[in-house]
N, C-alpha and C. Protein backbone atom coordinates (compact mmCIF):
# COMPACT_ATOMS: atom_id res chain seq x y z
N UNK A 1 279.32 -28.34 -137.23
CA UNK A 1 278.69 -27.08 -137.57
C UNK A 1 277.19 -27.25 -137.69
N UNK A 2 276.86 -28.18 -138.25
CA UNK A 2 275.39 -28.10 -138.51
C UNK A 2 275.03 -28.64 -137.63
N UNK A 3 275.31 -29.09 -136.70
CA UNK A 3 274.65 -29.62 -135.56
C UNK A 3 273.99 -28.37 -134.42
N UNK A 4 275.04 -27.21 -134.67
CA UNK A 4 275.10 -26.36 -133.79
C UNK A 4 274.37 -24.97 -134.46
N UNK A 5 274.02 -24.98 -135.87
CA UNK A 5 273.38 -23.62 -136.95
C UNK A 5 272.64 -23.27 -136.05
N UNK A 6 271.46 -23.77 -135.45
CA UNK A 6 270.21 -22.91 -135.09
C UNK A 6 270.65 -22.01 -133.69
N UNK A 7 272.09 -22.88 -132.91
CA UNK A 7 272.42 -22.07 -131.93
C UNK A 7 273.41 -20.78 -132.48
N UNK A 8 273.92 -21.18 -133.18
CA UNK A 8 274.78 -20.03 -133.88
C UNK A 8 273.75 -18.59 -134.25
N UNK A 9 272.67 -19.39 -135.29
CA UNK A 9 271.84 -17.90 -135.31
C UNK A 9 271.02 -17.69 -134.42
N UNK A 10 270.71 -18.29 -133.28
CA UNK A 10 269.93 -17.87 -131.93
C UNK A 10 270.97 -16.84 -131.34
N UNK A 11 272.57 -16.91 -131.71
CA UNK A 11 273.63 -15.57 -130.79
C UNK A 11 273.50 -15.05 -131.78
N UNK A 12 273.18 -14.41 -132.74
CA UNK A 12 272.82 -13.44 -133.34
C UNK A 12 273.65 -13.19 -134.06
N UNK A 13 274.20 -14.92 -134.95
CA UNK A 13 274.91 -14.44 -135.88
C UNK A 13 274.47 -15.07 -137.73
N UNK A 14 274.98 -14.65 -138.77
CA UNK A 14 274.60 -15.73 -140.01
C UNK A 14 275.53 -16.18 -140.30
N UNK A 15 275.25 -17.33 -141.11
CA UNK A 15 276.24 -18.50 -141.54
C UNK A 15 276.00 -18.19 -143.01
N UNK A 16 277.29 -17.54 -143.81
CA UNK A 16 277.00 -17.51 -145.22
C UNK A 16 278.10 -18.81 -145.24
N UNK A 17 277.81 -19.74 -146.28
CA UNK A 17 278.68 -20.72 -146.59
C UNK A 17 279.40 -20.19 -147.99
N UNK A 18 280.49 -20.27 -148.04
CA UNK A 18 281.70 -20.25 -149.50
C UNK A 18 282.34 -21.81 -149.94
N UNK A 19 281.49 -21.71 -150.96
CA UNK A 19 281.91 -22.87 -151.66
C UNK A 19 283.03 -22.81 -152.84
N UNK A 20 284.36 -23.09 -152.34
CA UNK A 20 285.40 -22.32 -152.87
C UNK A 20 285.45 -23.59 -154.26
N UNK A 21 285.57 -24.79 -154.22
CA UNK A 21 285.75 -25.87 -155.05
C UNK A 21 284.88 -27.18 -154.62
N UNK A 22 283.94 -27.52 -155.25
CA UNK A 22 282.61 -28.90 -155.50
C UNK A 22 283.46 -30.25 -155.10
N UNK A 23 283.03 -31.33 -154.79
CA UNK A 23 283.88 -32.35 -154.28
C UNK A 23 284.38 -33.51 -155.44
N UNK A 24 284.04 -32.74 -156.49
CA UNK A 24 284.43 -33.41 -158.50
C UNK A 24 285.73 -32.78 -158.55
N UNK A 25 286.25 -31.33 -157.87
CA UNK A 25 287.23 -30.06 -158.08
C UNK A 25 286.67 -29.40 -159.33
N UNK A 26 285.35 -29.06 -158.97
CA UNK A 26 284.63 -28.39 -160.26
C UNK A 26 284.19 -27.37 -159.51
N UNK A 27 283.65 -26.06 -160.53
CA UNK A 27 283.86 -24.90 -159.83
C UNK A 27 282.60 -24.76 -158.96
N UNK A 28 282.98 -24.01 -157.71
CA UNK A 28 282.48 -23.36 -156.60
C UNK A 28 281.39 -22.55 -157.00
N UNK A 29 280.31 -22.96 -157.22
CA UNK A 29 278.87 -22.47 -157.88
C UNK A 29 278.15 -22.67 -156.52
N UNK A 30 276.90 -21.67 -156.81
CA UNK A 30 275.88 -21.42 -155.47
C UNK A 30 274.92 -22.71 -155.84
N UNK A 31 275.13 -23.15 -157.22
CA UNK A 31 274.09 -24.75 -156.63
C UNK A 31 275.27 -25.81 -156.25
N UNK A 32 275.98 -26.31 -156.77
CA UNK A 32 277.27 -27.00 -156.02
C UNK A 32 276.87 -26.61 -154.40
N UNK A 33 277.44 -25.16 -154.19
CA UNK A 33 276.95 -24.99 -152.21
C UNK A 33 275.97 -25.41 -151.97
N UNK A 34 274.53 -25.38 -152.60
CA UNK A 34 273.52 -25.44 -151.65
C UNK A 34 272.93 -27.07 -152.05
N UNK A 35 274.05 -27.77 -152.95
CA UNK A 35 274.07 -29.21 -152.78
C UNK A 35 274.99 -30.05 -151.77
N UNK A 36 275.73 -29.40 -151.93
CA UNK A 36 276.82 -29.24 -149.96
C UNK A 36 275.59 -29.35 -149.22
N UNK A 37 275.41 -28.40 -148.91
CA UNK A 37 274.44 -28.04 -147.63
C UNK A 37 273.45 -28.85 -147.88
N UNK A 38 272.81 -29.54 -148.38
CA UNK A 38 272.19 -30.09 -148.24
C UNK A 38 272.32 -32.04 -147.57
N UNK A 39 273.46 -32.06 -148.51
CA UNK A 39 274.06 -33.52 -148.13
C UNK A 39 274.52 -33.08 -147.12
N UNK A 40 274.94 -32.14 -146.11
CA UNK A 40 275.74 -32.12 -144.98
C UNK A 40 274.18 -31.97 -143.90
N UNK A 41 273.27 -31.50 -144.83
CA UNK A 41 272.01 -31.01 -143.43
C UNK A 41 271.96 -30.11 -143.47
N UNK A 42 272.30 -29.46 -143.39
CA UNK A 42 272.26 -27.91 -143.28
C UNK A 42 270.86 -27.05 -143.96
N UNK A 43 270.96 -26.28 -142.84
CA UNK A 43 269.43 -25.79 -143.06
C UNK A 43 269.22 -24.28 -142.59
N UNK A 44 270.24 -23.52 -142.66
CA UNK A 44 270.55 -22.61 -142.27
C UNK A 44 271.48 -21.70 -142.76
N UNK A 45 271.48 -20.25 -143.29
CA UNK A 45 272.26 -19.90 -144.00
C UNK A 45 272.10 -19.55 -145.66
N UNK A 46 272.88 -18.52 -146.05
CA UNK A 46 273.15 -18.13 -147.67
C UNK A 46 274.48 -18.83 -147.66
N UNK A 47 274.21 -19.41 -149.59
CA UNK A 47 275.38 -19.62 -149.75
C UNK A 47 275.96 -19.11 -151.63
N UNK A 48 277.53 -18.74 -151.12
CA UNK A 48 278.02 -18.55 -152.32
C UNK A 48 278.99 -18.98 -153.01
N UNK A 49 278.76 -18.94 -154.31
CA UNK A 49 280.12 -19.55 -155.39
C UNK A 49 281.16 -18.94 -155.75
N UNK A 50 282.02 -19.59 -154.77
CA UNK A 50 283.94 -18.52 -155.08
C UNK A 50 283.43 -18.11 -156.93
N UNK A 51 283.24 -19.33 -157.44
CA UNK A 51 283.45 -19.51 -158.88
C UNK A 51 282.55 -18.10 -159.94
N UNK A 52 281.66 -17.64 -158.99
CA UNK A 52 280.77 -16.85 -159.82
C UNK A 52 280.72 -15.51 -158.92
N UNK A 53 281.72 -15.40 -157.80
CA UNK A 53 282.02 -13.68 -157.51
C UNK A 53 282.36 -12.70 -158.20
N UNK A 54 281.75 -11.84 -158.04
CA UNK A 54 281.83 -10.67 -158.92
C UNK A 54 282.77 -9.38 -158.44
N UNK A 55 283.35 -8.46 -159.46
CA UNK A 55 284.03 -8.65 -160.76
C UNK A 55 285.19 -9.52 -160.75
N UNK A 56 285.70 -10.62 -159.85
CA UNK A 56 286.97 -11.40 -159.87
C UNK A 56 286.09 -12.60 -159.08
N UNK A 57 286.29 -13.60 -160.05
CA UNK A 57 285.80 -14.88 -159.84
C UNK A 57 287.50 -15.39 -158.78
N UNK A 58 286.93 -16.24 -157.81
CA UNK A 58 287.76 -17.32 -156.66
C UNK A 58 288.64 -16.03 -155.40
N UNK A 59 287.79 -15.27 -155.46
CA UNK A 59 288.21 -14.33 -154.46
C UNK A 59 288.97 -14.85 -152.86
N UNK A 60 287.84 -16.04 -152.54
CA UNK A 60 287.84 -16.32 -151.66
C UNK A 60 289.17 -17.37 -151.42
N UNK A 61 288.62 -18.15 -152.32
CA UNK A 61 290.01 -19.38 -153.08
C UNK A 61 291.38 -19.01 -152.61
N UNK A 62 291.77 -17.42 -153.13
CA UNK A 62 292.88 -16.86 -153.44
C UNK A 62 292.88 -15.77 -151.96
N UNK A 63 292.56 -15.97 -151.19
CA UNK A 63 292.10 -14.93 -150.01
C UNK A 63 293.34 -15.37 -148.97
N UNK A 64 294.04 -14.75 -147.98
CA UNK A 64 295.02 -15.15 -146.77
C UNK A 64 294.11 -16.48 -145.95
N UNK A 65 292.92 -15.86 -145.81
CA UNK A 65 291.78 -17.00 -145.26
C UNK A 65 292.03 -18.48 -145.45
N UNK A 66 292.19 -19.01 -146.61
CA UNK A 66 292.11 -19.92 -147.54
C UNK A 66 293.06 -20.87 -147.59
N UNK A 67 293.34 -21.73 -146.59
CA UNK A 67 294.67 -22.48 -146.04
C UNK A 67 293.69 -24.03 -146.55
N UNK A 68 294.25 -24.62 -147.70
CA UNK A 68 293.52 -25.89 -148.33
C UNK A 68 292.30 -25.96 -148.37
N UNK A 69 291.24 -25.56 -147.70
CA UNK A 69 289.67 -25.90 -148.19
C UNK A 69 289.07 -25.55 -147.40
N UNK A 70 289.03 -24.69 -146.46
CA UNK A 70 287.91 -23.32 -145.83
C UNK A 70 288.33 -22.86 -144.30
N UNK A 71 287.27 -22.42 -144.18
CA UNK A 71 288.02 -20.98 -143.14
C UNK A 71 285.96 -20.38 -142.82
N UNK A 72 286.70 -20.16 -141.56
CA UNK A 72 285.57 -19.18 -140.53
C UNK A 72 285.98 -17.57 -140.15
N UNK A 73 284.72 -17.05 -140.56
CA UNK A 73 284.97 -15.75 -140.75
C UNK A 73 283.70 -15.33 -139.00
N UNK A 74 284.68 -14.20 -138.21
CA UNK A 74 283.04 -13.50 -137.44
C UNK A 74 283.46 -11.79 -138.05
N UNK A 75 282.51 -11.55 -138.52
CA UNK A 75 282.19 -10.08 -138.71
C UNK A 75 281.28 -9.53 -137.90
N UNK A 76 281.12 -8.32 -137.42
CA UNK A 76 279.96 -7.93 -136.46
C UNK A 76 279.22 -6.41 -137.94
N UNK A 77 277.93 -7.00 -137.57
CA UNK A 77 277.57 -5.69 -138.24
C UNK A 77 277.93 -4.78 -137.96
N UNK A 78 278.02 -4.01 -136.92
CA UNK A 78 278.80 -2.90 -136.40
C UNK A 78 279.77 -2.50 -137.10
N UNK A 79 280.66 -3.29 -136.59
CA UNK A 79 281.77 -2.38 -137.59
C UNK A 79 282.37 -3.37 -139.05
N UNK A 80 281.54 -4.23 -139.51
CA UNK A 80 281.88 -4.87 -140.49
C UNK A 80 283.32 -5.02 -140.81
N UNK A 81 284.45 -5.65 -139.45
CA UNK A 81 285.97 -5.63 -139.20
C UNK A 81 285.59 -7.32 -139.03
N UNK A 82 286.95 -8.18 -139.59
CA UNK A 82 286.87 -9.23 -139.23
C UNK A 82 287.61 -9.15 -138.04
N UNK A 83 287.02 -9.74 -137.02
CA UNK A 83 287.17 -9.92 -135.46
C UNK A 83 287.75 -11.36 -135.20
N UNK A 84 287.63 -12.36 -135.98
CA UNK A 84 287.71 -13.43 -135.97
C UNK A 84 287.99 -14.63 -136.78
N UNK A 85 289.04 -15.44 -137.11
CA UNK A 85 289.06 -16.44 -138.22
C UNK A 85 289.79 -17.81 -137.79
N UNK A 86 289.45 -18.64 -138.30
CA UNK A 86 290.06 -20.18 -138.34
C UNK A 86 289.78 -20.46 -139.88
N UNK A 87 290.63 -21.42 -139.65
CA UNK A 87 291.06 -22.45 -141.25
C UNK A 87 290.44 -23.95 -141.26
N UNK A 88 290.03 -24.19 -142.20
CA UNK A 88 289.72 -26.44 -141.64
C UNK A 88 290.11 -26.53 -143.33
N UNK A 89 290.88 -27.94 -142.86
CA UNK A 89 291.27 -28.56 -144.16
C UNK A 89 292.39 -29.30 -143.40
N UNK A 90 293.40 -30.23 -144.41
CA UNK A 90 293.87 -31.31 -144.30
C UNK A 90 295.65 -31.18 -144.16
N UNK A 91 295.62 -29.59 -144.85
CA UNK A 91 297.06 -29.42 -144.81
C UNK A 91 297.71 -28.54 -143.36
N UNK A 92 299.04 -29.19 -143.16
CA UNK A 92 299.13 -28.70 -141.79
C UNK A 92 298.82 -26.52 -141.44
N UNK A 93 298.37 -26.29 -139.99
CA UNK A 93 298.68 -25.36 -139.88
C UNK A 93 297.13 -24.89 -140.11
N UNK A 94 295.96 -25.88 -140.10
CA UNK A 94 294.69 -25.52 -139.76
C UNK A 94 294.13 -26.03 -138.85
N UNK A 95 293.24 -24.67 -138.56
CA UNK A 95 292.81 -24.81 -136.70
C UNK A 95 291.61 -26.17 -136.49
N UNK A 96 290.33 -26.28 -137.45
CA UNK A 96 289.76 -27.42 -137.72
C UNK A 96 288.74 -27.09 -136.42
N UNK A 97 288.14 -25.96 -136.12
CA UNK A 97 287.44 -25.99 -135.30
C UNK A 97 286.15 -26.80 -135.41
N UNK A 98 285.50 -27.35 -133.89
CA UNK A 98 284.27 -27.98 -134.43
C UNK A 98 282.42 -26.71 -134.31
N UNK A 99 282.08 -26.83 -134.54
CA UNK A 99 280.46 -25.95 -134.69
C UNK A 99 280.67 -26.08 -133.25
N UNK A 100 280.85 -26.34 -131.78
CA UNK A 100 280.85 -26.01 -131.01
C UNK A 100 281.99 -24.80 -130.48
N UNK A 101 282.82 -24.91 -131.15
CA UNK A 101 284.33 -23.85 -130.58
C UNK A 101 284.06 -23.26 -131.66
N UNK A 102 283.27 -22.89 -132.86
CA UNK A 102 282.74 -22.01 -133.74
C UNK A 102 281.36 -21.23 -132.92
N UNK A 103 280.61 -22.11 -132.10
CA UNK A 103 279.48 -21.28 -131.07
C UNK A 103 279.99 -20.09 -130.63
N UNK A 104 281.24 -20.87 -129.77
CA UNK A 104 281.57 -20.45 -128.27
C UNK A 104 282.36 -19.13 -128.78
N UNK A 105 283.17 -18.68 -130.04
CA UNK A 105 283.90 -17.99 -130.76
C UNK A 105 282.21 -16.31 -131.07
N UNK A 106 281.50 -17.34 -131.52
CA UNK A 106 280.45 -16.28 -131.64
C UNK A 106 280.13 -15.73 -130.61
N UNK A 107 279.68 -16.35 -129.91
CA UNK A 107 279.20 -15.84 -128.37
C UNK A 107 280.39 -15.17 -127.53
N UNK A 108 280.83 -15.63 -127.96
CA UNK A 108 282.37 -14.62 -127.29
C UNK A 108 282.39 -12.93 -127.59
N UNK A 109 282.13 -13.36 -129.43
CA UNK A 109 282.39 -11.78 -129.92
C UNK A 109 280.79 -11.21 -129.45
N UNK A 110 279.76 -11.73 -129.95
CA UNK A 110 278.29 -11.14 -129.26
C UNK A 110 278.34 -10.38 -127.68
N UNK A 111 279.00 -10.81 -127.17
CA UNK A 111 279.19 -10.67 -125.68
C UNK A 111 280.00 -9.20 -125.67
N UNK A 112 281.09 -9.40 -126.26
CA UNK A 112 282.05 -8.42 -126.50
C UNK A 112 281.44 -6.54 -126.84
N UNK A 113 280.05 -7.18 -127.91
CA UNK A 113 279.72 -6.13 -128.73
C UNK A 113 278.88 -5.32 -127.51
C-alpha cells in the first residue's frame, strides 16, 4: 500500500486509514494510527480511531467489513455507495490485496465514474 499512496491519490482517490486495534491490542486511537503510519511510511492520508468514533465507539471493529484486522473500502464522492471492498488479515476467507490490486481496483472504479 504505501508503496503505491501517491499513485492511489494521483487516480483521484483518499486513503483514510482505520485503526481498529494498536499492535499492544490497545485501543484504536488516531495517535496509535498515525504511529502505524508512520512506522509503515506512510505519508499520505487521514487517519481514524475505531476506539474514539462517535456516538458508538469500534464501529468499524464490529462492521460486516471487519474479517480479523482490516478491510478496503472505494466510495466515490458521487454517490457516496460503497462500490468496492476487500478484507486483509490472517484468518481464512481474506482477500489480502496488495497496494497494487488496491491501485488497479481504484482506477477501475475512477474509470467507471
Amino acid at each position: 500500500m504505501v508503496a503505491v499512496e501517491s499513485d492511489i491519490i494521483a487516480a483521484g482517490a483518499q486513503i483514510i486509514w482505520v485503526l481498529e486495534q494498536g499492535p499492544q491490542f490497545q485501543d484504536g486511537t488516531a495517535t496509535e494510527c498515525f504511529a502505524l503510519m508512520e512506522e509503515l511510511g506512510a505519508t499520505q492520508g487521514w487517519c481514524v480511531g475505531d476506539d474514539q468514533t462517535k456516538p458508538d465507539a469500534d464501529v468499524w471493529d464490529e462492521s460486516e467489513f471487519s474479517v480479523g484486522r482490516g478491510f478496503d473500502l472505494i466510495v466515490p464522492r458521487s454517490t457516496m455507495e460503497i462500490v468496492f471492498s476487500s478484507s486483509h488479515g490472517t484468518p481464512m476467507g481474506n482477500d489480502n490485496l496488495s497496494g497494487e490490486e488496491i491501485l488497479a481496483e481504484v482506477q477501475r472504479v475512477a474509470g467507471d465514474l
